[in-house]
C-alpha atoms as a PDB file:
ATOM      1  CA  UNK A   1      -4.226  -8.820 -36.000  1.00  0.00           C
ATOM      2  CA  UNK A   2      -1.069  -8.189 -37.953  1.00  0.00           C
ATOM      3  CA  UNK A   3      -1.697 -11.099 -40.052  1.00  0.00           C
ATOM      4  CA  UNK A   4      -3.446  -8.683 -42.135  1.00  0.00           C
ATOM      5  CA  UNK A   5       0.469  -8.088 -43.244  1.00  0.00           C
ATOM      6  CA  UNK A   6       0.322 -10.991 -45.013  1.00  0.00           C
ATOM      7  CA  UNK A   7       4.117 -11.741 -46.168  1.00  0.00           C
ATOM      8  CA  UNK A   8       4.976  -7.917 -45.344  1.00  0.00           C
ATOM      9  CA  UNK A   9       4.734  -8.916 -41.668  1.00  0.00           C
ATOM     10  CA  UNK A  10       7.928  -7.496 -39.856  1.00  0.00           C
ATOM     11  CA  UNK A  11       9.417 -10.821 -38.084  1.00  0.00           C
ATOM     12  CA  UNK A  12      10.499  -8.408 -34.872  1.00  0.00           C
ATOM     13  CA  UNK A  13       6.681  -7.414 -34.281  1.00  0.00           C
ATOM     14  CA  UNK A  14       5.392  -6.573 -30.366  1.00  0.00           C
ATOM     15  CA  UNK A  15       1.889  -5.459 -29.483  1.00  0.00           C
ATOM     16  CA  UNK A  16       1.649  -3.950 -26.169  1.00  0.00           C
ATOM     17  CA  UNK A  17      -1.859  -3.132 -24.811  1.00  0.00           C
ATOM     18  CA  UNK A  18      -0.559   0.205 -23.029  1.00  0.00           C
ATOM     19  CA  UNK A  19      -4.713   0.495 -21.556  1.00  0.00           C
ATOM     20  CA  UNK A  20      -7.681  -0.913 -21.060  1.00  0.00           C
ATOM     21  CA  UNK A  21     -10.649   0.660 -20.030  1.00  0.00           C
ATOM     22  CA  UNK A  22     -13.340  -2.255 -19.517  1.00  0.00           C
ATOM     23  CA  UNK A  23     -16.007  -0.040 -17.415  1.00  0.00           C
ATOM     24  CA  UNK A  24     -16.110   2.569 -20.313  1.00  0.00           C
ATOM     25  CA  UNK A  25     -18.755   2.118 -23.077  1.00  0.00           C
ATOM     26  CA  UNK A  26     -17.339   1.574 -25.680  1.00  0.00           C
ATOM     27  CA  UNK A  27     -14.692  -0.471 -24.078  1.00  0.00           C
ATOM     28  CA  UNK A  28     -11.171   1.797 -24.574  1.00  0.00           C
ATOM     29  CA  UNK A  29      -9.006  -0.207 -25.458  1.00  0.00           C
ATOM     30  CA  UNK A  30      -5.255   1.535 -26.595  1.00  0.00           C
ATOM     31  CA  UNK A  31      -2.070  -0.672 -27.870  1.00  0.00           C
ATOM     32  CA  UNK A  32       1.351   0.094 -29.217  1.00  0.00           C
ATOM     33  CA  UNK A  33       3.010  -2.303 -31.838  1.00  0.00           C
ATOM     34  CA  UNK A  34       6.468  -1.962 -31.696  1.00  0.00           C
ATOM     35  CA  UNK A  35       8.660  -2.836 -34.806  1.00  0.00           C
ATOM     36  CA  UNK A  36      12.458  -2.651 -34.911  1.00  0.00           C
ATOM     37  CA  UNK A  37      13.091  -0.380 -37.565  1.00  0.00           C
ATOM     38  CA  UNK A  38      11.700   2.612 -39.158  1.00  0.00           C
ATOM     39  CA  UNK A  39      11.582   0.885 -42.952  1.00  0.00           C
ATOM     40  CA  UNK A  40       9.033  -1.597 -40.830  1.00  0.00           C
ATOM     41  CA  UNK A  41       7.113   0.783 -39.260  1.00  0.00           C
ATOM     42  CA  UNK A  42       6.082   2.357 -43.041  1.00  0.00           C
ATOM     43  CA  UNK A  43       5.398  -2.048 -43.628  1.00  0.00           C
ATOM     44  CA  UNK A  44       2.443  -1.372 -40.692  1.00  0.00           C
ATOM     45  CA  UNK A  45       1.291   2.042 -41.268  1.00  0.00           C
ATOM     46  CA  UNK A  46       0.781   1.554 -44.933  1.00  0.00           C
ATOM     47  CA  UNK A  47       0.004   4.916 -47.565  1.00  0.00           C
ATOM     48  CA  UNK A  48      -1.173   6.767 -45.597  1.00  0.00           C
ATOM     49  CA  UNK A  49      -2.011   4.808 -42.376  1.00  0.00           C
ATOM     50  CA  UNK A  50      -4.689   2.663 -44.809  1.00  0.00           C
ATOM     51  CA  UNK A  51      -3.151  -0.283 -43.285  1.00  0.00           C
ATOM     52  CA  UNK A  52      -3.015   0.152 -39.616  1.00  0.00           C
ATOM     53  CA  UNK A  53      -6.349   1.048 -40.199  1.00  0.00           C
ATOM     54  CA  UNK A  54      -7.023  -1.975 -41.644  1.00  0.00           C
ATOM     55  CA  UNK A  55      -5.615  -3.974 -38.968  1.00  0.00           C
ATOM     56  CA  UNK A  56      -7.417  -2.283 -36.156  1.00  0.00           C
ATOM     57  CA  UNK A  57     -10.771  -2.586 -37.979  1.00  0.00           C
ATOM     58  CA  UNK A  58     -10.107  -6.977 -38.145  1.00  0.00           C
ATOM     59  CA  UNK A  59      -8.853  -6.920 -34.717  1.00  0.00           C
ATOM     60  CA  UNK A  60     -11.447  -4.504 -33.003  1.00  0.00           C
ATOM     61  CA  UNK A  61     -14.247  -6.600 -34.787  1.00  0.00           C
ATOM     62  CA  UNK A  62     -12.598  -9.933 -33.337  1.00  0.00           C
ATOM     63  CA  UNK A  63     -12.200  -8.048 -29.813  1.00  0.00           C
ATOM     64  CA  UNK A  64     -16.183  -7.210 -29.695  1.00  0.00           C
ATOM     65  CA  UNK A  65     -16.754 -10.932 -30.566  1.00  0.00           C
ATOM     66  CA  UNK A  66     -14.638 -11.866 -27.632  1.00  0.00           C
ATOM     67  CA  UNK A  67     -16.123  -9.561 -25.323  1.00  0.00           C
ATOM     68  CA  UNK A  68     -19.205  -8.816 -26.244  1.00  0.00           C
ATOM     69  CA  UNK A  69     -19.194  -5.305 -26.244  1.00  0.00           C
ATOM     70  CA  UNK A  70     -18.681  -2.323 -28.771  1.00  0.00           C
ATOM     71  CA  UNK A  71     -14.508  -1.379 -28.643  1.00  0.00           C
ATOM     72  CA  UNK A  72     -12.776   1.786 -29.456  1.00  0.00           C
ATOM     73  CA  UNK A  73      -9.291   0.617 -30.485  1.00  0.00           C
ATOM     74  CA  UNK A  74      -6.355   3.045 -30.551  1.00  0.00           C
ATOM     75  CA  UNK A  75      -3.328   1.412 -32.330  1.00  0.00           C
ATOM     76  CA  UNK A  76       0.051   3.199 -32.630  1.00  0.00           C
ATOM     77  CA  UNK A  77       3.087   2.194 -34.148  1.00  0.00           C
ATOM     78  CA  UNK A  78       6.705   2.514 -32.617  1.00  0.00           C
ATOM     79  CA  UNK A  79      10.262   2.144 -33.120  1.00  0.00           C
ATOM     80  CA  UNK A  80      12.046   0.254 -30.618  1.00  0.00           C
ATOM     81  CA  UNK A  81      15.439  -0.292 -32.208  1.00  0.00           C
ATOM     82  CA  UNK A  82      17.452  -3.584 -31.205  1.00  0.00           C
ATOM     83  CA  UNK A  83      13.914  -4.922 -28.626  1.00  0.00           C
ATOM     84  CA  UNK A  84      14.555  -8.602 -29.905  1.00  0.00           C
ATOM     85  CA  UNK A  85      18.491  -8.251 -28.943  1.00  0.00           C
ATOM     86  CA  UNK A  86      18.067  -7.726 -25.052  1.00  0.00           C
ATOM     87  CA  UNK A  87      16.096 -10.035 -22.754  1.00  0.00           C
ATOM     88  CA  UNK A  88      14.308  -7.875 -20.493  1.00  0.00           C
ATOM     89  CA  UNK A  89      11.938  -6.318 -23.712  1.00  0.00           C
ATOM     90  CA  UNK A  90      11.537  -9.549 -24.798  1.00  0.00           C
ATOM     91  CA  UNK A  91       9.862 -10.945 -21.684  1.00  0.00           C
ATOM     92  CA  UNK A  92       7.978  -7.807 -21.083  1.00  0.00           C
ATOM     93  CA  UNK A  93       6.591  -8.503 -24.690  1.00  0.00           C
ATOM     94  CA  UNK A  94       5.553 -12.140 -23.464  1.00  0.00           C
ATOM     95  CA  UNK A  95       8.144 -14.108 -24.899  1.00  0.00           C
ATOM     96  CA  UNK A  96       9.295 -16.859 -23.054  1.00  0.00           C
ATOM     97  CA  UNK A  97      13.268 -17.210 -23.007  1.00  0.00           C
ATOM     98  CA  UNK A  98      14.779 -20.132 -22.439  1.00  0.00           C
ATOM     99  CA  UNK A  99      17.317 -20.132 -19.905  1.00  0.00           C
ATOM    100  CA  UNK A 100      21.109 -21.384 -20.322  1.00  0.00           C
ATOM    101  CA  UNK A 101      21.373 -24.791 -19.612  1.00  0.00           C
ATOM    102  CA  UNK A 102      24.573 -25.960 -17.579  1.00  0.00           C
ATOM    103  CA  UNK A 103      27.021 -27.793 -19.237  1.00  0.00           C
ATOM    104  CA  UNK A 104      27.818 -31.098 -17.938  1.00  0.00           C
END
């Protein structure tokens, strides 16, 4: 979804599916994409949020494909200063770290 960025795309990008309401019709579906710093979260919002909207329009239509099923997507945009420096945001953003390897 935030290929939509195109060379703009923040490298320290998260999306974090904070719900997701499958029983409801249309399926609720409401994410947070985290950035690292306030000069990236303008990158994602765009004049005046045209590009977030943008983004949620290409991913909602790719989410209906997948499910087949009309979505309501609610996207917001965060600052989470300093997520890619400490391990514990990372993983709980699904990035797999790899773990020190011992020395021989």
């Amino acid at each position: 979804m935030l290929n939509k960025l195109g060379d703009e795309l923040p490298y320290s990008c998260a999306v974090e599916i904070e719900s997701f309401k499958e029983k409801a019709i249309p399926v609720h579906i409401a994410a947070t994409i985290y950035v690292e710093r306030e000069s990236q979260k303008g990158m994602v919002i765009g004049a005046g949020g045209k590009k977030v909207k943008e983004i949620g329009t290409l991913a909602r239509v790719e989410i209906e494909k997948l499910l087949s099923a009309k979505v309501f997507l609610e996207l917001k945009v965060k600052v989470l200063e300093g997520w890619t420096s400490e391990a514990r945001l990372m993983k709980k953003f699904g990035y797999r770290l790899e773990s020190s390897r011992k020395r021989k």
